[in-house]
PDB file of N, CA and C in Angstrom:
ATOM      1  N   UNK A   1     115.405 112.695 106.944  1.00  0.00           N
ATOM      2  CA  UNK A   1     113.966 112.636 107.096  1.00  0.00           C
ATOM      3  C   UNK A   1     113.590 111.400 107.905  1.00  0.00           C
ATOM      4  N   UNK A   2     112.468 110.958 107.825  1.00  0.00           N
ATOM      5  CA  UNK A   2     111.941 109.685 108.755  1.00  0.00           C
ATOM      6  C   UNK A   2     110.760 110.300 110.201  1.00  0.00           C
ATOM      7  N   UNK A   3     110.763 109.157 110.998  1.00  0.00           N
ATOM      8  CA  UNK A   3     110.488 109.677 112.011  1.00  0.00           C
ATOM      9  C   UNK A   3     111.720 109.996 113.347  1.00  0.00           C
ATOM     10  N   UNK A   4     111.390 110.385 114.509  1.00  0.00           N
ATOM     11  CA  UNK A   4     112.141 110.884 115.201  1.00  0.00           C
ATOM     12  C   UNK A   4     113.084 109.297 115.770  1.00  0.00           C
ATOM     13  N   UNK A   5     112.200 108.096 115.740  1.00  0.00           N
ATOM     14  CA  UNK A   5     113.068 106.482 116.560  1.00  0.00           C
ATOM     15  C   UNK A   5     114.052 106.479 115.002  1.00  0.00           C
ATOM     16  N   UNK A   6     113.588 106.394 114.343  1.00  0.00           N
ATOM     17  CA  UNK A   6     114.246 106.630 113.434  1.00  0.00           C
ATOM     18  C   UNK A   6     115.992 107.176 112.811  1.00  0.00           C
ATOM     19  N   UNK A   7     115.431 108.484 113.062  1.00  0.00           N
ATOM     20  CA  UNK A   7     116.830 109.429 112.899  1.00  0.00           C
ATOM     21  C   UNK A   7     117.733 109.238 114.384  1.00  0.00           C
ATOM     22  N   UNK A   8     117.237 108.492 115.470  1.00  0.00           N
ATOM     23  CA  UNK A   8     118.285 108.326 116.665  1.00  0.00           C
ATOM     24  C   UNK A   8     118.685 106.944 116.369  1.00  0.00           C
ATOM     25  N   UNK A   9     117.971 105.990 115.748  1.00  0.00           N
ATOM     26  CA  UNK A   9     119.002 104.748 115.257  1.00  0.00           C
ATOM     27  C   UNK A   9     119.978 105.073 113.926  1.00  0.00           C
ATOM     28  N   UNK A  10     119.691 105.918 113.678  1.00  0.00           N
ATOM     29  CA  UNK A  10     121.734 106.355 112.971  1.00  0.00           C
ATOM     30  C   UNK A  10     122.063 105.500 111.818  1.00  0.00           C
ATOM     31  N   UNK A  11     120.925 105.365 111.314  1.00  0.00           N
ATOM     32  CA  UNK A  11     121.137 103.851 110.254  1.00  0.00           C
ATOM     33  C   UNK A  11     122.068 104.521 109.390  1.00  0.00           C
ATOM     34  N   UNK A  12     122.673 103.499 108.660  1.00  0.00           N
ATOM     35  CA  UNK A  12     123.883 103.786 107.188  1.00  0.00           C
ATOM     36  C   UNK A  12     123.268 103.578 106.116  1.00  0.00           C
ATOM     37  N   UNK A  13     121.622 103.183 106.186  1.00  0.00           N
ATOM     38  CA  UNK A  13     120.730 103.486 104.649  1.00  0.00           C
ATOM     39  C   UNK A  13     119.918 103.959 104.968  1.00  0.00           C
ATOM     40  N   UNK A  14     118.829 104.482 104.247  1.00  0.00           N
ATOM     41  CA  UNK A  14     117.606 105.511 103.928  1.00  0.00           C
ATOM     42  C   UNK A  14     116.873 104.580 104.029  1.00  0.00           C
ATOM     43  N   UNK A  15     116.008 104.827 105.232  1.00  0.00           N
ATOM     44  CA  UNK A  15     114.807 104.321 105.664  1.00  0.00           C
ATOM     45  C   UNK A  15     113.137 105.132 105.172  1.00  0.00           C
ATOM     46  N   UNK A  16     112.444 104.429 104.737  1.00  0.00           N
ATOM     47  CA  UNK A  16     111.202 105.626 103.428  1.00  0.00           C
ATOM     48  C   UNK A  16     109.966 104.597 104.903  1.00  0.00           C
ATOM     49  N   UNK A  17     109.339 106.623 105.303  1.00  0.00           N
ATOM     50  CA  UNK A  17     108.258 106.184 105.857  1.00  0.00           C
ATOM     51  C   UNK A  17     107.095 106.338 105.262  1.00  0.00           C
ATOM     52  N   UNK A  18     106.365 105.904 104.908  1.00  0.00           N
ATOM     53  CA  UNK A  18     105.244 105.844 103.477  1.00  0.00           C
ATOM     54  C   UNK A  18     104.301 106.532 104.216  1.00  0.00           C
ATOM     55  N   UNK A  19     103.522 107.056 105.144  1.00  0.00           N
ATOM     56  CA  UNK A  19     102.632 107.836 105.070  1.00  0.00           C
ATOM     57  C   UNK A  19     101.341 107.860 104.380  1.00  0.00           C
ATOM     58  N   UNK A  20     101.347 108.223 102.998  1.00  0.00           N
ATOM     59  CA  UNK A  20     100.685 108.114 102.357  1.00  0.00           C
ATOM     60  C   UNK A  20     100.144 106.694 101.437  1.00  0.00           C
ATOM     61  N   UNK A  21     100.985 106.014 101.910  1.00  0.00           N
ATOM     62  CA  UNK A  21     100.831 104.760 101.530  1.00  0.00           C
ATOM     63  C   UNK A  21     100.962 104.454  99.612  1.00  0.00           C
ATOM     64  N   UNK A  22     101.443 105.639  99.112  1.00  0.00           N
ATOM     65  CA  UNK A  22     102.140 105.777  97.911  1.00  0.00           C
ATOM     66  C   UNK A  22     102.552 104.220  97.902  1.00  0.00           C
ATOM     67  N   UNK A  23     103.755 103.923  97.719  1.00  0.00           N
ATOM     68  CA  UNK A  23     104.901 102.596  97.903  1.00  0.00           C
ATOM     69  C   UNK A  23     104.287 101.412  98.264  1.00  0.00           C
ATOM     70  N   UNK A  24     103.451 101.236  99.404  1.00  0.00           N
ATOM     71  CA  UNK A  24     103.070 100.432  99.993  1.00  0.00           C
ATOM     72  C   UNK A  24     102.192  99.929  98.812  1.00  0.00           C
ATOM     73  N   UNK A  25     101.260 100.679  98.205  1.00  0.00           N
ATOM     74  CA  UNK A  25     100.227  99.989  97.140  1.00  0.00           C
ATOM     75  C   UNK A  25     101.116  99.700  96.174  1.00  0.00           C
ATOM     76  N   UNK A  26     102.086 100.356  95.473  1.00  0.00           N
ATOM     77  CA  UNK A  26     102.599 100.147  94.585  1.00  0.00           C
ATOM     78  C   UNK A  26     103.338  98.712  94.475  1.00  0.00           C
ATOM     79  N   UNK A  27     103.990  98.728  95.880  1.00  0.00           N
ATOM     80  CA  UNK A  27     104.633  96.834  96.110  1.00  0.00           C
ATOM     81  C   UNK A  27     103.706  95.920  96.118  1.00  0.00           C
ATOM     82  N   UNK A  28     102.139  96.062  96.026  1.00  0.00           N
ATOM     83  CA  UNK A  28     101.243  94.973  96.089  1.00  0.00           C
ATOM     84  C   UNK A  28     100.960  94.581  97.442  1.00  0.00           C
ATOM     85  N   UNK A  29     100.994  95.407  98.554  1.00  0.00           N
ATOM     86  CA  UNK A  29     100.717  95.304  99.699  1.00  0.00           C
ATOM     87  C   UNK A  29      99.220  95.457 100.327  1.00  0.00           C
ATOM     88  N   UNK A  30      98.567  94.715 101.007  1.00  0.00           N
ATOM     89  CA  UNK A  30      97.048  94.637 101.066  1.00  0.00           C
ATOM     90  C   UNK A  30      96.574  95.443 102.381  1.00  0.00           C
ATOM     91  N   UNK A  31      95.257  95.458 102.599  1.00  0.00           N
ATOM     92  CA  UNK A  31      94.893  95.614 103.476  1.00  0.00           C
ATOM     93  C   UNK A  31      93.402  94.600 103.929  1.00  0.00           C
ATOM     94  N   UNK A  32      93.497  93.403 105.034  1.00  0.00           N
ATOM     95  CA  UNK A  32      92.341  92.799 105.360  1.00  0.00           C
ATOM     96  C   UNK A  32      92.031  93.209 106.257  1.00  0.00           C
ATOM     97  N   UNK A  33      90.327  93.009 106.414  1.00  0.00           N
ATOM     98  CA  UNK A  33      89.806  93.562 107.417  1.00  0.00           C
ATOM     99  C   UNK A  33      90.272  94.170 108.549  1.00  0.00           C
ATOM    100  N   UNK A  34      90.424  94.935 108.005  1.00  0.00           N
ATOM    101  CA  UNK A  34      91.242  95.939 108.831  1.00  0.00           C
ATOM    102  C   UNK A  34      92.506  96.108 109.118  1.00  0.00           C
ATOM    103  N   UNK A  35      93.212  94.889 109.256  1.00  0.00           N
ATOM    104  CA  UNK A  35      94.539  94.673 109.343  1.00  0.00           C
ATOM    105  C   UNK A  35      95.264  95.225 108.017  1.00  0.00           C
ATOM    106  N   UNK A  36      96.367  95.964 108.303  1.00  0.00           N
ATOM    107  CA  UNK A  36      97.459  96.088 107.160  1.00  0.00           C
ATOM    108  C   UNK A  36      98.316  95.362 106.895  1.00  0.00           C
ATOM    109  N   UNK A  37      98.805  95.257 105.940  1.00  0.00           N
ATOM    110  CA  UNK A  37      99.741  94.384 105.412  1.00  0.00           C
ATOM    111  C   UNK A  37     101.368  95.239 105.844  1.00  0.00           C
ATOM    112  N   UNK A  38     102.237  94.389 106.589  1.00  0.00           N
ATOM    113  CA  UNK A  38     103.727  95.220 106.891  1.00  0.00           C
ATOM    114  C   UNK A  38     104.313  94.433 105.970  1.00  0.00           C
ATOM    115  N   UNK A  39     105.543  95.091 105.787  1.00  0.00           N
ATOM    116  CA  UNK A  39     106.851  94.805 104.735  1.00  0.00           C
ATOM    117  C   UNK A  39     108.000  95.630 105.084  1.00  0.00           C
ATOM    118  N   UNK A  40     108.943  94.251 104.733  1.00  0.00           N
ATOM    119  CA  UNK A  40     110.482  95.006 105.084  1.00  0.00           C
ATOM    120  C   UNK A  40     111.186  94.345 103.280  1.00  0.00           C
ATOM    121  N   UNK A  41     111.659  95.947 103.026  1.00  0.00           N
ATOM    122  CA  UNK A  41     112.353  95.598 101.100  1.00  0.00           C
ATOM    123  C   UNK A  41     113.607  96.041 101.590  1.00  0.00           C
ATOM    124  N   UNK A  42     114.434  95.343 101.122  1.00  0.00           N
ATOM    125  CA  UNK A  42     116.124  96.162 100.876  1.00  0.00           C
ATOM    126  C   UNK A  42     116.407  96.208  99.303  1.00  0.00           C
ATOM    127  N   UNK A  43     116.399  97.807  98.859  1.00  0.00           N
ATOM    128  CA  UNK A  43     116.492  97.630  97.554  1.00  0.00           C
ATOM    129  C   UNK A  43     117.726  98.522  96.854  1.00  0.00           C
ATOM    130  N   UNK A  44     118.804  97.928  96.024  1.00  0.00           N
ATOM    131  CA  UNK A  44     120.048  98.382  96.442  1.00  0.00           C
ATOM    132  C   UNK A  44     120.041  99.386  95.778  1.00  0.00           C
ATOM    133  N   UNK A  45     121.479 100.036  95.189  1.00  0.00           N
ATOM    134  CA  UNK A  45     121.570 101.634  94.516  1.00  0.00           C
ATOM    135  C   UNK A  45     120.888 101.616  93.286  1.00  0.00           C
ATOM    136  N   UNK A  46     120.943 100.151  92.246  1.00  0.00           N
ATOM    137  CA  UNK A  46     120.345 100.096  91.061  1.00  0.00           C
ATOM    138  C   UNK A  46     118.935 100.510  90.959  1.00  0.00           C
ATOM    139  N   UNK A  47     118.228  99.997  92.236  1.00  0.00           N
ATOM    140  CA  UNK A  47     116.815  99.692  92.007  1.00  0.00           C
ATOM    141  C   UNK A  47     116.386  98.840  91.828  1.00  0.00           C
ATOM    142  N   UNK A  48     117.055  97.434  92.437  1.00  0.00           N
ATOM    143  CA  UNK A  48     116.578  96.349  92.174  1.00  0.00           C
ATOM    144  C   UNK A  48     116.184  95.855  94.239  1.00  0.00           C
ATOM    145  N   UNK A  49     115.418  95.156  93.661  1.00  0.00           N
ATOM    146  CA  UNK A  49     114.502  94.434  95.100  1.00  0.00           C
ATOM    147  C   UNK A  49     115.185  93.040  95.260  1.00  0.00           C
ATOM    148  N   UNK A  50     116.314  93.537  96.389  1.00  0.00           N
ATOM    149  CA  UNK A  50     117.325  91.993  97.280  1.00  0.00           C
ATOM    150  C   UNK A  50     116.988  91.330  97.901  1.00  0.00           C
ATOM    151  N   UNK A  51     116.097  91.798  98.679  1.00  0.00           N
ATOM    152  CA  UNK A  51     114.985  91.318 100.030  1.00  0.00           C
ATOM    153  C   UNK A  51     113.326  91.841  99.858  1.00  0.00           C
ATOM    154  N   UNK A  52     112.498  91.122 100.186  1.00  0.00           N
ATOM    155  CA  UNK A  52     111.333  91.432 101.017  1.00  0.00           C
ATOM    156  C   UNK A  52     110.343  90.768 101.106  1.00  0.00           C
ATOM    157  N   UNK A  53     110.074  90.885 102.520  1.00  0.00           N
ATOM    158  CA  UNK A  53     108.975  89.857 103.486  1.00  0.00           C
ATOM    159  C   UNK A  53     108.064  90.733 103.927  1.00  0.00           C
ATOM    160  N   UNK A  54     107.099  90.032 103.550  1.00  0.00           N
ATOM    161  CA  UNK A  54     105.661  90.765 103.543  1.00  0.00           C
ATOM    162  C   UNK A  54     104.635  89.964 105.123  1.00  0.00           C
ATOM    163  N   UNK A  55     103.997  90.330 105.648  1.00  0.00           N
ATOM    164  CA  UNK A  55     102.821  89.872 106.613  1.00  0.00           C
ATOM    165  C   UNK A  55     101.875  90.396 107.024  1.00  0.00           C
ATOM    166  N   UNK A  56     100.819  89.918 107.052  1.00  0.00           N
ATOM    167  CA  UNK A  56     100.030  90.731 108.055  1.00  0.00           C
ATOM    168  C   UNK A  56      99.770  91.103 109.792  1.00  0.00           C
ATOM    169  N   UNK A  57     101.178  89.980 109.768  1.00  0.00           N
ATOM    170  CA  UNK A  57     101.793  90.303 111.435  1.00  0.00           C
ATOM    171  C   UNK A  57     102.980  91.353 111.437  1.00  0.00           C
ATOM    172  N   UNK A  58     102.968  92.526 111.616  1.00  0.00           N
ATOM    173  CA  UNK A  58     103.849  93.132 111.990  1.00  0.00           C
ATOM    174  C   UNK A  58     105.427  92.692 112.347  1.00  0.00           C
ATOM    175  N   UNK A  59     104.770  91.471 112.966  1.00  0.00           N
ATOM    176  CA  UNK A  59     106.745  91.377 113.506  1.00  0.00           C
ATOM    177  C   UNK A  59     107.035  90.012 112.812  1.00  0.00           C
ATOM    178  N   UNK A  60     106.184  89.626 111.754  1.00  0.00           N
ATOM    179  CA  UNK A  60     106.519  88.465 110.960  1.00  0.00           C
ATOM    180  C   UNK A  60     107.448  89.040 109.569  1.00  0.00           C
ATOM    181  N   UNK A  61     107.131  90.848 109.440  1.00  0.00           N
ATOM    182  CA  UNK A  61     107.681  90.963 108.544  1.00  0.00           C
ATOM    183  C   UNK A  61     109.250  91.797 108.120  1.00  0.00           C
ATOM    184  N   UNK A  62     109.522  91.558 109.304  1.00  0.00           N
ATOM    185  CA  UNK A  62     111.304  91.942 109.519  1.00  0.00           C
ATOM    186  C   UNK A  62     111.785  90.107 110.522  1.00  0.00           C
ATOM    187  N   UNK A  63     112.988  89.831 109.728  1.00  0.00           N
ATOM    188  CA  UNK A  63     113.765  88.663 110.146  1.00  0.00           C
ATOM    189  C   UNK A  63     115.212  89.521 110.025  1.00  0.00           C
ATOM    190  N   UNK A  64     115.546  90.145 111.534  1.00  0.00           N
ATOM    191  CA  UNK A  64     116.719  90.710 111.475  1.00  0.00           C
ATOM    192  C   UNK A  64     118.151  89.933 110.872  1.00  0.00           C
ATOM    193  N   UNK A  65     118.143  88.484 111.421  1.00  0.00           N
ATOM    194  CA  UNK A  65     118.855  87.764 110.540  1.00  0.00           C
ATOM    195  C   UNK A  65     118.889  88.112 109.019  1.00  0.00           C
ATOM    196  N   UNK A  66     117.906  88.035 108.437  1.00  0.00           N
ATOM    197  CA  UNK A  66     118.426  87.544 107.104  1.00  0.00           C
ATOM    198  C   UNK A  66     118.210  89.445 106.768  1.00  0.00           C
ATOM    199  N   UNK A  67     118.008  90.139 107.030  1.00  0.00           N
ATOM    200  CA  UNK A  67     118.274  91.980 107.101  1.00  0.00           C
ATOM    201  C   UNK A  67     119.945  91.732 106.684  1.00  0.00           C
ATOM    202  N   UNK A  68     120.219  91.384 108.014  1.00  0.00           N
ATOM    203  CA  UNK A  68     122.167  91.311 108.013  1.00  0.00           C
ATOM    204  C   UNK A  68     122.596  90.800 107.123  1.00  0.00           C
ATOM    205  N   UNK A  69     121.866  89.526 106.274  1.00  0.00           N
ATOM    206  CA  UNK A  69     123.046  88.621 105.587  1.00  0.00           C
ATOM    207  C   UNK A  69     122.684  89.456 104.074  1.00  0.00           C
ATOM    208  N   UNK A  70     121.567  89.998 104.110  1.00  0.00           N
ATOM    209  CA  UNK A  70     121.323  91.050 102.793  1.00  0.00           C
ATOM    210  C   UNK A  70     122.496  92.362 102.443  1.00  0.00           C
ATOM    211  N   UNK A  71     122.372  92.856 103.642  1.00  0.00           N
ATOM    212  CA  UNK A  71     123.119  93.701 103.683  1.00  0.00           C
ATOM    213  C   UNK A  71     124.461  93.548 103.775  1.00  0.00           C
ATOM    214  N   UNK A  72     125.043  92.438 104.515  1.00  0.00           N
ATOM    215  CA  UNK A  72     126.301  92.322 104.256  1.00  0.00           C
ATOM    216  C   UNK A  72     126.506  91.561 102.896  1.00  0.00           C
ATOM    217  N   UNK A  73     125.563  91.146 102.192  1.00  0.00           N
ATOM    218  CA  UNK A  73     126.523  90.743 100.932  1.00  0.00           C
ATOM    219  C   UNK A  73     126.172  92.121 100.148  1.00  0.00           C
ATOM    220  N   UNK A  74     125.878  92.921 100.003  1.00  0.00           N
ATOM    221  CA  UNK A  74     125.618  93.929  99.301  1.00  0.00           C
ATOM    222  C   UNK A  74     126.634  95.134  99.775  1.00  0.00           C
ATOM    223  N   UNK A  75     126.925  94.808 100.772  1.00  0.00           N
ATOM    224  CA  UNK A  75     128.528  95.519 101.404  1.00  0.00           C
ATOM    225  C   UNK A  75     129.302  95.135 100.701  1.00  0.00           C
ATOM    226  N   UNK A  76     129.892  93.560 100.173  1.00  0.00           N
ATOM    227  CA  UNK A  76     130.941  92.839 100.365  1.00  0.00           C
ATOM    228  C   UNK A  76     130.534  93.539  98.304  1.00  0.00           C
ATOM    229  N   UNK A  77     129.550  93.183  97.559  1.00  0.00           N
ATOM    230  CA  UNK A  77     129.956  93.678  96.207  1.00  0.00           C
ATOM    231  C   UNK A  77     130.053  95.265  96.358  1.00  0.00           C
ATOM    232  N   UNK A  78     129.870  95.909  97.149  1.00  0.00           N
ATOM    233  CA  UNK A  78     130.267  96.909  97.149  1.00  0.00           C
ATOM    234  C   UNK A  78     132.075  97.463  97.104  1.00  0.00           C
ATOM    235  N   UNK A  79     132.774  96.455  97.998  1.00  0.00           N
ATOM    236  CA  UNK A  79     134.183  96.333  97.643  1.00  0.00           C
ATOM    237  C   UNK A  79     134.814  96.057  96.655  1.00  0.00           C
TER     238      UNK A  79
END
């Protein structure tokens, strides 16, 4: 599922496009004048929340760095 940029980046986890904005309220995510609130969560098989950075700048709220160092330690207990 996802959108179409989406399913051609080939990711190795499940990416959730909220739409309905279900999730988004539920994480405590806002909306100011007009602006929405973005967020990037990495949340592992348990259901627990490893990562997430919240903004109301769009590109304040993914730090591909620290994406990687999430995910690779969550690789590494995966071994």
């Amino acid at each position: 599922m996802g959108t179409p940029l989406i399913r051609t980046m080939k990711l190795p986890i499940p990416v959730l496009v909220d739409r309905d904005r279900e999730v988004y309220r539920a994480y405590g995510l806002d909306k100011r004048f007009m602006i929405q609130q973005s967020a990037t969560f990495i949340i592992d098989r348990g259901g627990v929340v490893r990562y997430s950075r919240a903004a109301f700048n769009p590109t304040a709220s993914f730090a591909l760095r620290e994406v990687r160092e999430v995910l690779a330690q969550l690789a590494a207990q995966k071994s």
